[in-house]
Protein backbone atom coordinates (compact mmCIF):
# COMPACT_ATOMS: atom_id res chain seq x y z
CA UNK A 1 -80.71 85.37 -162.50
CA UNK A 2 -80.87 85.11 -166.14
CA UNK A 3 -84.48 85.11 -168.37
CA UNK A 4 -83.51 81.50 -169.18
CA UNK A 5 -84.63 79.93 -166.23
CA UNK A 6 -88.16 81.09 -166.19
CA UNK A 7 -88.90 79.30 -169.54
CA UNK A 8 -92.16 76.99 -169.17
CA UNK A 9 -92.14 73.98 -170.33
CA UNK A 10 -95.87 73.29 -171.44
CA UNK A 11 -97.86 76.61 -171.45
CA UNK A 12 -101.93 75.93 -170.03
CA UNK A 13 -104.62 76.29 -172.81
CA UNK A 14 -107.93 77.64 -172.60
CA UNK A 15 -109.54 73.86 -171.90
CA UNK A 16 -106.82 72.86 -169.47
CA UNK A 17 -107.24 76.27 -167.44
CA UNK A 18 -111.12 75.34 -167.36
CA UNK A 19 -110.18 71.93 -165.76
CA UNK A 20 -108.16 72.74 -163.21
CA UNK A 21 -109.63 76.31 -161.98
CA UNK A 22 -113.08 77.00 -163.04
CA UNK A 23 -115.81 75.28 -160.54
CA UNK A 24 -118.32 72.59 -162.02
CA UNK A 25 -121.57 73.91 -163.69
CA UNK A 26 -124.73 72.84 -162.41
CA UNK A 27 -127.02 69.90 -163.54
CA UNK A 28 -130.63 70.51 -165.22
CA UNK A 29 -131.98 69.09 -161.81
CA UNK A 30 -129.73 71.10 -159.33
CA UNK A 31 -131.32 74.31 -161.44
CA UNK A 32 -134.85 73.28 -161.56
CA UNK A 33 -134.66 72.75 -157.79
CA UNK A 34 -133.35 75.98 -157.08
CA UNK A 35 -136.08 77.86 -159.25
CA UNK A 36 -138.97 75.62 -157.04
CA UNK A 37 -137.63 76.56 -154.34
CA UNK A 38 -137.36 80.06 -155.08
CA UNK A 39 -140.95 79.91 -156.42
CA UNK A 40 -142.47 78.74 -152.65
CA UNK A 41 -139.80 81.14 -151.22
CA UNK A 42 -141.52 84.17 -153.16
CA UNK A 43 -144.87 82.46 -153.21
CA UNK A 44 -144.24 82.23 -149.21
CA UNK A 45 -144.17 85.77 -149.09
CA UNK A 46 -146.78 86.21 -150.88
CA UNK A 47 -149.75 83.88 -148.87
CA UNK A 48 -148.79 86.31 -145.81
CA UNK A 49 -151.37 88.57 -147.05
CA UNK A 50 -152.70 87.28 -150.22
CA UNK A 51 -154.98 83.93 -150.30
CA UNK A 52 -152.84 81.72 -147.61
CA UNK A 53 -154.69 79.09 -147.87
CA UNK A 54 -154.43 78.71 -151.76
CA UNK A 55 -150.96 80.59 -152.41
CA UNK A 56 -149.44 79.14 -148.82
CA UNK A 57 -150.20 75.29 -150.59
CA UNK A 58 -148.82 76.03 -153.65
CA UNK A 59 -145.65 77.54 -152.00
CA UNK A 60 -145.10 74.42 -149.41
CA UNK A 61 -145.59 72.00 -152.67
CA UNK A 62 -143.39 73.43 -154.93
CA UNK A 63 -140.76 73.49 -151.62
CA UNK A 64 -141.19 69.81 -151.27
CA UNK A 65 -140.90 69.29 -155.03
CA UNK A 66 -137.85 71.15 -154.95
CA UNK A 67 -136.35 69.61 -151.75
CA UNK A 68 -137.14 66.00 -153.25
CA UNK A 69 -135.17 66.68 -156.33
CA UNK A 70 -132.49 68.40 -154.66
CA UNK A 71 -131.95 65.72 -151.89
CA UNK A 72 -130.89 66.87 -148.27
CA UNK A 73 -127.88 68.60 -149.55
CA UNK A 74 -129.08 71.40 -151.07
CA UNK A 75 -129.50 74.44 -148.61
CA UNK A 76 -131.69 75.95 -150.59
CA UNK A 77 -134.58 73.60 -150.23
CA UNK A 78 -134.63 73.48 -147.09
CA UNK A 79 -134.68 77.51 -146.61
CA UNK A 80 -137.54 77.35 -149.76
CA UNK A 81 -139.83 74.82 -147.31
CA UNK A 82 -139.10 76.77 -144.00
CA UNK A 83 -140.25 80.34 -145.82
CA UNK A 84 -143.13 78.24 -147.57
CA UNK A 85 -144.25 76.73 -144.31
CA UNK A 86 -144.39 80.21 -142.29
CA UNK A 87 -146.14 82.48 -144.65
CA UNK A 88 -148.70 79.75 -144.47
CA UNK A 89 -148.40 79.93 -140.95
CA UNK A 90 -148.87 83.32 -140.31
CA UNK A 91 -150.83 84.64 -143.48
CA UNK A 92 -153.53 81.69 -142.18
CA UNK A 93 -153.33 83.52 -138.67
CA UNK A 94 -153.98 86.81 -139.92
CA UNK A 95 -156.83 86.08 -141.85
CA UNK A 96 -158.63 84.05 -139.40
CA UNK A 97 -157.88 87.07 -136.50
CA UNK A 98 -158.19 89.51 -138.64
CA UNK A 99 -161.74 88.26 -140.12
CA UNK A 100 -160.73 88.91 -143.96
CA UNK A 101 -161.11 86.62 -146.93
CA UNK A 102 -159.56 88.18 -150.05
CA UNK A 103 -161.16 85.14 -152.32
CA UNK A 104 -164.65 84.57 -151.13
CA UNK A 105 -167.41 82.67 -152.98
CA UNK A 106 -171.26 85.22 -152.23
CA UNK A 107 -173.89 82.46 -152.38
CA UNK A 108 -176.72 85.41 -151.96
């Protein structure tokens, strides 16, 4: 085998190698979804001890606000609305069992 049959005919450059092999970036919209949901994910964990009723509202609208821009393809969203939803859930159970308030309004 001779060194003259490897020869190429048209070597790649930098923007054709970007083409072909590097993956698509994401939109402005598939970004600012992700960071919502994020946000109610975190804020999610948050309402289980912290203000549910407050926090846990904030969390589950920023989750739908990120699961409307994101349409029902994004896995994200959904997983961002399901984390909202049960901190709610269970930081509302807690505080109502457990008898605490951590914001209270003293009338006296």
């Amino acid at each position: 085998m001779s060194a003259d049959n490897n020869t190429v005919d048209n070597p790649m450059t930098q923007i054709d190698y970007a083409e072909r092999a590097l993956e698509d970036r994401d939109t402005g919209t598939q970004s600012a979804s992700a960071l919502l949901s994020g946000l109610a994910c975190g804020l999610g964990v948050v309402s289980l001890w912290f203000a549910p009723m407050i926090i846990g509202f904030v969390a589950i609208g920023c989750a739908i606000l990120g699961l409307s821009i994101a349409g029902t393809r994004d896995r994200i969203g959904k997983i961002g609305l399901i984390m909202a939803v049960v901190g709610w859930l269970i930081g509302s159970t807690l505080a109502i069992l457990l008898g605490r308030s951590v914001i209270s309004i003293g009338l006296a």
